[in-house]
PDB file of N, CA and C in Angstrom:
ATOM      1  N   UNK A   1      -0.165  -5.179   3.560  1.00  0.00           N
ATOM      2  CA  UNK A   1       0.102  -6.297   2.694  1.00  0.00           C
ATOM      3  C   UNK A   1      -1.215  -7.004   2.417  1.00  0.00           C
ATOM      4  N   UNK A   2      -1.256  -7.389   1.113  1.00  0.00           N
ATOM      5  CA  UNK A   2      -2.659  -7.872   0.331  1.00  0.00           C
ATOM      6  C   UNK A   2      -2.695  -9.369   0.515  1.00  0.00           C
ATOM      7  N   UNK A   3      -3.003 -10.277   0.336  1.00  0.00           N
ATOM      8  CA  UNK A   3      -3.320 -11.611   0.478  1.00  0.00           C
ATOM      9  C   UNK A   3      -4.487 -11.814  -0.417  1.00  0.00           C
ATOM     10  N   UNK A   4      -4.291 -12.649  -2.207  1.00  0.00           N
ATOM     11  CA  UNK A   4      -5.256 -12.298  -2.821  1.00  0.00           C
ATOM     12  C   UNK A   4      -4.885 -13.693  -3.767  1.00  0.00           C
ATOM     13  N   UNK A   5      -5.880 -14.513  -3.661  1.00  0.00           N
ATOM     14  CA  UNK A   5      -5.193 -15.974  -4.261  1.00  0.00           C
ATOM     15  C   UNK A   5      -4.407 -17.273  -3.863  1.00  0.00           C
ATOM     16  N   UNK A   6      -4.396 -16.792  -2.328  1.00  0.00           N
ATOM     17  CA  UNK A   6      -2.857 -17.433  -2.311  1.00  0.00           C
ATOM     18  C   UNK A   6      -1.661 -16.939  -2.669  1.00  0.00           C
ATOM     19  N   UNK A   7      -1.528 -15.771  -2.732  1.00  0.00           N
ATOM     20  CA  UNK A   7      -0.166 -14.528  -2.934  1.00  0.00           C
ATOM     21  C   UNK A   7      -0.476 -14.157  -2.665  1.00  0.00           C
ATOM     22  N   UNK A   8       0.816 -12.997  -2.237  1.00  0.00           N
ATOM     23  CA  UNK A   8       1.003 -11.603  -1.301  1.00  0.00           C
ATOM     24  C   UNK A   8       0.810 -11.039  -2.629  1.00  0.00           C
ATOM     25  N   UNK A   9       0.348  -9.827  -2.398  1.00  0.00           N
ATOM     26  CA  UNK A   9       0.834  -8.691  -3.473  1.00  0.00           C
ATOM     27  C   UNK A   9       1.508  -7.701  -2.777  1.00  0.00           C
ATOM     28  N   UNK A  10       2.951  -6.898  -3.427  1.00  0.00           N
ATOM     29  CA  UNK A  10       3.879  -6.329  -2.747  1.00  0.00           C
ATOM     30  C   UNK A  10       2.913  -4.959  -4.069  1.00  0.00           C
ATOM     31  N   UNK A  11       2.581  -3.668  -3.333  1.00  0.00           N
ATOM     32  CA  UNK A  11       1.975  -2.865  -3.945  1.00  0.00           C
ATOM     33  C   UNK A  11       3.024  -1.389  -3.427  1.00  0.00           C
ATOM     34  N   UNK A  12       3.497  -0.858  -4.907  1.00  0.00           N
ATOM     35  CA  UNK A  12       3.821   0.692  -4.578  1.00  0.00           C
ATOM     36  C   UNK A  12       3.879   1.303  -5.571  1.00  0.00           C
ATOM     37  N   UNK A  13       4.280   2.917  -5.682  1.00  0.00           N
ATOM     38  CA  UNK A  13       3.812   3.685  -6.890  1.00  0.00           C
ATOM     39  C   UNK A  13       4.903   3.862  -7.231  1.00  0.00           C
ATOM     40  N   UNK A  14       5.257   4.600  -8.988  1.00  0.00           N
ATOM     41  CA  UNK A  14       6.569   5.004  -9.135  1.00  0.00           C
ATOM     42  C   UNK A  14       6.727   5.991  -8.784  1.00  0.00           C
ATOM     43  N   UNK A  15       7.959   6.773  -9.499  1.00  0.00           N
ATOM     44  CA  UNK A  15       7.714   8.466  -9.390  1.00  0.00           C
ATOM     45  C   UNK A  15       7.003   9.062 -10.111  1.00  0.00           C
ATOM     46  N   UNK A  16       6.060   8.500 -11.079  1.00  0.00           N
ATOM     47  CA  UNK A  16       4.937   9.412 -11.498  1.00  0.00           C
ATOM     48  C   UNK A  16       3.680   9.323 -10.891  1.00  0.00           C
ATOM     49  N   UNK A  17       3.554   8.344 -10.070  1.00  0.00           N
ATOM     50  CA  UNK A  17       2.176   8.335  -9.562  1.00  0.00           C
ATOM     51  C   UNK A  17       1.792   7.242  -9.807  1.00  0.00           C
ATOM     52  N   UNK A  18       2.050   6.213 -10.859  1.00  0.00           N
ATOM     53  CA  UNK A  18       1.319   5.317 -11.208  1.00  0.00           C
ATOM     54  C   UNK A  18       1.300   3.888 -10.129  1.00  0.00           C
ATOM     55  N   UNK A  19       0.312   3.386 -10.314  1.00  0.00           N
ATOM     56  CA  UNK A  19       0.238   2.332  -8.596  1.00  0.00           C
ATOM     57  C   UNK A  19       0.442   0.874  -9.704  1.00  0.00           C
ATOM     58  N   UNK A  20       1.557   0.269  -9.088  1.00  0.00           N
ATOM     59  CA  UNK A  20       1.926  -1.349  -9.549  1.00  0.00           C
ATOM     60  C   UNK A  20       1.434  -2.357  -8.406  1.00  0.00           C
ATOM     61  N   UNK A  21       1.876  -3.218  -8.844  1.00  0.00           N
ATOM     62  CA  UNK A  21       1.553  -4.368  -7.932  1.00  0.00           C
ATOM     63  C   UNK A  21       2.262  -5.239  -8.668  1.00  0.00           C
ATOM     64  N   UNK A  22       2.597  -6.782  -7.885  1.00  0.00           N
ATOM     65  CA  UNK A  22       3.065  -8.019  -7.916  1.00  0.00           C
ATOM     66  C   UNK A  22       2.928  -8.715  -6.987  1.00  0.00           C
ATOM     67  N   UNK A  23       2.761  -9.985  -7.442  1.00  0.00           N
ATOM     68  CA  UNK A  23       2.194 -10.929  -6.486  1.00  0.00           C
ATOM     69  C   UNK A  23       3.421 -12.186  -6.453  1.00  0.00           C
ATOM     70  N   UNK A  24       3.653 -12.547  -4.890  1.00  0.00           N
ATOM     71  CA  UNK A  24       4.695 -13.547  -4.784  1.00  0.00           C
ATOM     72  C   UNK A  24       3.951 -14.519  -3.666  1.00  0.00           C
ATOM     73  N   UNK A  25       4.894 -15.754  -3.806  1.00  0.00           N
ATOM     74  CA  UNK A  25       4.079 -16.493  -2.576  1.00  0.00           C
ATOM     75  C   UNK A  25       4.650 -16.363  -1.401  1.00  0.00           C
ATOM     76  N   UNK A  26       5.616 -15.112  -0.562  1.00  0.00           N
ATOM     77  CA  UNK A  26       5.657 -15.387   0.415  1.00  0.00           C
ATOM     78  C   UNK A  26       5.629 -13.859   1.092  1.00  0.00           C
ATOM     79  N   UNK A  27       5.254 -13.480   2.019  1.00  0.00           N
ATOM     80  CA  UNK A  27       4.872 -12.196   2.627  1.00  0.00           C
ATOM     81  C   UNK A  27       6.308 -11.326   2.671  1.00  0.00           C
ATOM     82  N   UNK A  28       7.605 -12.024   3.319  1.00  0.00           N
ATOM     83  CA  UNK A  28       9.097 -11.582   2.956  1.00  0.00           C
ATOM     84  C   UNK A  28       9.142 -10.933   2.048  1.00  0.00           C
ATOM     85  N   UNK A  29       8.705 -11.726   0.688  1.00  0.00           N
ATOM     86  CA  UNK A  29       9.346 -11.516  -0.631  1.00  0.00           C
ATOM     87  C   UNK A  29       9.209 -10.361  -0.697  1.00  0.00           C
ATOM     88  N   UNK A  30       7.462 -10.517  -0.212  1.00  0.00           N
ATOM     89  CA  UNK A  30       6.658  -9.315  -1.255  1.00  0.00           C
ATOM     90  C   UNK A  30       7.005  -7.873  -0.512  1.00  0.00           C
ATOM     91  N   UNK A  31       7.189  -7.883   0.946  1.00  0.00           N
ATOM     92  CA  UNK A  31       7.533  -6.924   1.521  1.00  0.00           C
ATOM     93  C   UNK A  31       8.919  -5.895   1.213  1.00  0.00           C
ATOM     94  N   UNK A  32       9.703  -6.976   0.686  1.00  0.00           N
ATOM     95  CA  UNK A  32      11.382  -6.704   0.293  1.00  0.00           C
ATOM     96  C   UNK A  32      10.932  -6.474  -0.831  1.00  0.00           C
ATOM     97  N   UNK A  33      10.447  -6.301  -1.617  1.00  0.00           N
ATOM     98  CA  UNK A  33      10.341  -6.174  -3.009  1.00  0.00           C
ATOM     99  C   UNK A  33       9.228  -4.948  -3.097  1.00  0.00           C
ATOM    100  N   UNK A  34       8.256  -4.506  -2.587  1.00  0.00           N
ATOM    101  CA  UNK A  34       7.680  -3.846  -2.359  1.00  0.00           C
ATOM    102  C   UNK A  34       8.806  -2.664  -1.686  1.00  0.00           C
ATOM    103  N   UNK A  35       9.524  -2.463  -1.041  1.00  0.00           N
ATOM    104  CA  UNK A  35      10.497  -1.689  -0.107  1.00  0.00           C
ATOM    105  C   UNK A  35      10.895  -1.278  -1.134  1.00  0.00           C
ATOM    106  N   UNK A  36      11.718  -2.057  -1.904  1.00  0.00           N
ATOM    107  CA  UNK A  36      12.668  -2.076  -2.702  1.00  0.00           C
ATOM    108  C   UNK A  36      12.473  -0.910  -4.195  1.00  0.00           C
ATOM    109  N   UNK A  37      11.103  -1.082  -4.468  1.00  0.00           N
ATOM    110  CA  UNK A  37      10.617  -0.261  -5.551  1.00  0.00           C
ATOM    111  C   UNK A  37      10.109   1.191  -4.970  1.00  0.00           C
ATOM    112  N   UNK A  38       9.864   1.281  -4.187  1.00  0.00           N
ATOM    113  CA  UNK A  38       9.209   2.166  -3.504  1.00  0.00           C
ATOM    114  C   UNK A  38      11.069   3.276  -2.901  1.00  0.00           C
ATOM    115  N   UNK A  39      11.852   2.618  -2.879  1.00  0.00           N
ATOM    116  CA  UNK A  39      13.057   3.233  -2.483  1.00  0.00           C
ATOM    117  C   UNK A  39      14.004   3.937  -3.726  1.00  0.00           C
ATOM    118  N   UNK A  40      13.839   3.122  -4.832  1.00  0.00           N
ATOM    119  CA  UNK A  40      13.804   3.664  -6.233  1.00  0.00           C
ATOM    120  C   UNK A  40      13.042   4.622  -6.799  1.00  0.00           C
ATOM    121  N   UNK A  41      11.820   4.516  -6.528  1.00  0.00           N
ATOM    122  CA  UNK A  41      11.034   5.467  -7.158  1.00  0.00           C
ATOM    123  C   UNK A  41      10.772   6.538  -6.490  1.00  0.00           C
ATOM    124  N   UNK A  42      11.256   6.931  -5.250  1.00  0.00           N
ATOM    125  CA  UNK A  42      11.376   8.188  -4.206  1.00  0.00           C
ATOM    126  C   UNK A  42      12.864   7.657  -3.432  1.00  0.00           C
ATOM    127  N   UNK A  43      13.906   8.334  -3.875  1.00  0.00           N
ATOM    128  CA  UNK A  43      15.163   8.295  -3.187  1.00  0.00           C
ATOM    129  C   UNK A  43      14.990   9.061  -1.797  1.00  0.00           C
ATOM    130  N   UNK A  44      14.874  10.093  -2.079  1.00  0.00           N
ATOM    131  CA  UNK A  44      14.942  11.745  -1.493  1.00  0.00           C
ATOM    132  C   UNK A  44      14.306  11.414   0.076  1.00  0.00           C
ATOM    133  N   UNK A  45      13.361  10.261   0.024  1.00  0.00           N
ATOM    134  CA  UNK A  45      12.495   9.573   1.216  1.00  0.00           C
ATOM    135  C   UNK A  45      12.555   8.308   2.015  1.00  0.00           C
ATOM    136  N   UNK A  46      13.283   8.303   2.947  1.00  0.00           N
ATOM    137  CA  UNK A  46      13.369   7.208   3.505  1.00  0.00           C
ATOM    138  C   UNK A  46      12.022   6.531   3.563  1.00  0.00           C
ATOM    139  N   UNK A  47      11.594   7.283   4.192  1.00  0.00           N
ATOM    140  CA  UNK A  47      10.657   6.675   5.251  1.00  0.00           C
ATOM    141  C   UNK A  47       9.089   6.452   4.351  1.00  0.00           C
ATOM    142  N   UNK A  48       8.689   5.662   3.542  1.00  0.00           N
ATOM    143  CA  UNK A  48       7.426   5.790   2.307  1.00  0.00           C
ATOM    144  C   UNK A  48       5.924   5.861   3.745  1.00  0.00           C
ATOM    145  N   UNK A  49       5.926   5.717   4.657  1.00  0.00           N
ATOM    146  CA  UNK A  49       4.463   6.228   5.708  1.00  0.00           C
ATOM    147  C   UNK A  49       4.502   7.478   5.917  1.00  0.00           C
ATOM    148  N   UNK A  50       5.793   8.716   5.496  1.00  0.00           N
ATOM    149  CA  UNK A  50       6.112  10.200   5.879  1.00  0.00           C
ATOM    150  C   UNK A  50       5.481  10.729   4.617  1.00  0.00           C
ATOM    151  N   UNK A  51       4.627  10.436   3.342  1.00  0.00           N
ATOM    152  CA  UNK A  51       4.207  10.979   2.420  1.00  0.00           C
ATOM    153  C   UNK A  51       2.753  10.369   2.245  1.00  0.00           C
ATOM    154  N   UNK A  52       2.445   9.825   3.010  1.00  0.00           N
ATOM    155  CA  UNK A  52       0.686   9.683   3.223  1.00  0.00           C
ATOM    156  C   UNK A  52       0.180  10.824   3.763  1.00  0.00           C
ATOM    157  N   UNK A  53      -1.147  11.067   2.915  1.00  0.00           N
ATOM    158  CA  UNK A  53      -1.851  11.835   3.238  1.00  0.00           C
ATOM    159  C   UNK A  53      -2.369  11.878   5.049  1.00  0.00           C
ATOM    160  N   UNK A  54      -2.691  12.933   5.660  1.00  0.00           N
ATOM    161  CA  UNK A  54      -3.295  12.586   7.210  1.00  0.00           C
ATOM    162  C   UNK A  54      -4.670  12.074   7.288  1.00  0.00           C
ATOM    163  N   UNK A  55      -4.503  10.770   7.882  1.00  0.00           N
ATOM    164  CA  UNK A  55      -6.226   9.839   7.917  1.00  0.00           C
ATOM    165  C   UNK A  55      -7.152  10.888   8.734  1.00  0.00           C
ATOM    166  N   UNK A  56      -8.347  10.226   8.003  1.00  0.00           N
ATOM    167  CA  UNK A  56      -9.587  11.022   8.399  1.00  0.00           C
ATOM    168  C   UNK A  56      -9.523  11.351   9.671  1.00  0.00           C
ATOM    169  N   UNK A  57     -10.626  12.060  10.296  1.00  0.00           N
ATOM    170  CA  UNK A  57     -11.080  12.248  11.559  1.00  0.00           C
ATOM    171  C   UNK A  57     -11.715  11.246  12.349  1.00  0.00           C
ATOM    172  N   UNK A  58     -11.613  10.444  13.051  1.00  0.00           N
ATOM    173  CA  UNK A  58     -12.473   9.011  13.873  1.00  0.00           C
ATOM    174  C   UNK A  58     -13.696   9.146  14.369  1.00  0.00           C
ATOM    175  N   UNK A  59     -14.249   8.445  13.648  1.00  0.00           N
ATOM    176  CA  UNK A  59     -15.572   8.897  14.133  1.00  0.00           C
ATOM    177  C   UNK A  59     -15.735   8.986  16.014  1.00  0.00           C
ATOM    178  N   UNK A  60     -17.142   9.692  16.249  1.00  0.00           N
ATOM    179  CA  UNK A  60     -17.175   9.617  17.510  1.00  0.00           C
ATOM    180  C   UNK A  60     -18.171   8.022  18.343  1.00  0.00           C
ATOM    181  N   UNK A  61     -17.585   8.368  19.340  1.00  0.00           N
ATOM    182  CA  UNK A  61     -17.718   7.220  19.742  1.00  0.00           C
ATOM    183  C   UNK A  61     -19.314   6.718  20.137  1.00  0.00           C
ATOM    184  N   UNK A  62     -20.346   5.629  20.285  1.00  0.00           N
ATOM    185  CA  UNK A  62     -21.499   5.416  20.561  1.00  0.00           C
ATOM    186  C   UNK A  62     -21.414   6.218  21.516  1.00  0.00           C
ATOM    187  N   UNK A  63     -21.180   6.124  22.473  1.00  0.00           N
ATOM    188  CA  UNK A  63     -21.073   6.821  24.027  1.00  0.00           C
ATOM    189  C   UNK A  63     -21.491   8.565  23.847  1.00  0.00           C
ATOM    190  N   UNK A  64     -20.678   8.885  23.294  1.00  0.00           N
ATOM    191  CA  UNK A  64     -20.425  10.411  22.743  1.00  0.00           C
ATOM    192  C   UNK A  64     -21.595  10.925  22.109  1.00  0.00           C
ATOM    193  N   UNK A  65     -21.854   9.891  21.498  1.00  0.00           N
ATOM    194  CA  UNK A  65     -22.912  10.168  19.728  1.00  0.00           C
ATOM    195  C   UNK A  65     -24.433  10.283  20.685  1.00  0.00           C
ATOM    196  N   UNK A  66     -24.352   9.455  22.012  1.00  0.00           N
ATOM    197  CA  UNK A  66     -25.669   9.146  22.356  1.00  0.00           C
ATOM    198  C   UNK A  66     -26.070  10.812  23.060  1.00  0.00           C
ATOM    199  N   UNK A  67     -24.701  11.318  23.526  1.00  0.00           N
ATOM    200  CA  UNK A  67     -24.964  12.550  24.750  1.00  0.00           C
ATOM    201  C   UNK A  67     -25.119  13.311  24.228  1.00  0.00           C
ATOM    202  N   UNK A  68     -25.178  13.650  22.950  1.00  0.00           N
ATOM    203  CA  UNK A  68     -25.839  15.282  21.945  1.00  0.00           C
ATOM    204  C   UNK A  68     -26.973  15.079  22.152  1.00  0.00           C
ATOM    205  N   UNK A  69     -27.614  16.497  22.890  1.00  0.00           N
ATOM    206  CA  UNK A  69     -28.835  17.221  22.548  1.00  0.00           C
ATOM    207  C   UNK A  69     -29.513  17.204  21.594  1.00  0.00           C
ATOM    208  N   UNK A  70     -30.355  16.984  21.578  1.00  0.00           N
ATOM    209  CA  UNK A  70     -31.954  16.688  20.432  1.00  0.00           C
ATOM    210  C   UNK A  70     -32.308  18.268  20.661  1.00  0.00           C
ATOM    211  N   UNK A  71     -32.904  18.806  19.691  1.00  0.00           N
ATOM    212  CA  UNK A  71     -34.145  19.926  19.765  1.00  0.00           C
ATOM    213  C   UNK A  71     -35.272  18.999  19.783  1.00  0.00           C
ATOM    214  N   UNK A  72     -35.744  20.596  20.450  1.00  0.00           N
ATOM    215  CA  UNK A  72     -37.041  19.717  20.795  1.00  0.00           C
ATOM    216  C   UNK A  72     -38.501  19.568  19.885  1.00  0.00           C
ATOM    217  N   UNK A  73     -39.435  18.796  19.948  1.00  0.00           N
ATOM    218  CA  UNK A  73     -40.032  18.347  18.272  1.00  0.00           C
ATOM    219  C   UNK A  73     -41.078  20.210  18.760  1.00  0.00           C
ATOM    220  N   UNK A  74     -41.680  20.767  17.660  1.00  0.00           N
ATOM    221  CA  UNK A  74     -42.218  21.589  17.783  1.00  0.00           C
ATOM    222  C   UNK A  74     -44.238  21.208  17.539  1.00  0.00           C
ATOM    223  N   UNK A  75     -44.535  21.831  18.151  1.00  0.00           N
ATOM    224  CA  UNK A  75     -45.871  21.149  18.590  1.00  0.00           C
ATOM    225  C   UNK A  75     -46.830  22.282  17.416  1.00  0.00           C
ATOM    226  N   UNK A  76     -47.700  21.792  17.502  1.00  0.00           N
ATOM    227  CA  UNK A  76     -48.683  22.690  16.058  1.00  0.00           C
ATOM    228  C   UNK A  76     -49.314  23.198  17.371  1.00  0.00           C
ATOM    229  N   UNK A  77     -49.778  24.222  16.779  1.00  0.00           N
ATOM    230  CA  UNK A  77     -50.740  25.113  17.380  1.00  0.00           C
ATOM    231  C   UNK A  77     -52.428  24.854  17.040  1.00  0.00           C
ATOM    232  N   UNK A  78     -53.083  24.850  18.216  1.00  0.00           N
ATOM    233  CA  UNK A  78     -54.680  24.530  18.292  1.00  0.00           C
ATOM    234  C   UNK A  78     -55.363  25.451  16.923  1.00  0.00           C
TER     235      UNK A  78
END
């Protein structure tokens, strides 16, 4: 949920793809109303978080990042 002005914006796509938005003043509204379009425009799907793509990979952690092996610098010859 967006918070942009002083309104929520309740944001979902239809069944063609196209991405809407509306803005209400109370987070309820926008959530129920957001549900609401999103349940219309994909019947077939309860659940609208079961058709997101799978999030990236997480990066690794400082800890992790620090314990990789370096090569080693190569020295010129005399």
């Amino acid at each position: 949920m967006q918070k942009k002005c002083g309104k929520f914006l309740a944001d979902w796509r239809d069944a063609s793809g196209v991405r809407h938005r509306k803005a209400f003043d109370t987070m309820k509204e926008a959530t129920a109303y957001a549900q609401q379009m999103r349940l219309q425009a994909h019947p077939e799907s309860p659940n609208p978080s079961a058709r997101r793509p799978p999030s990236r990979k997480l990066p690794v952690s400082g800890r992790a990042r620090k314990l990789k092996t370096r090569t080693p610098k190569r020295r010129s010859r005399p």
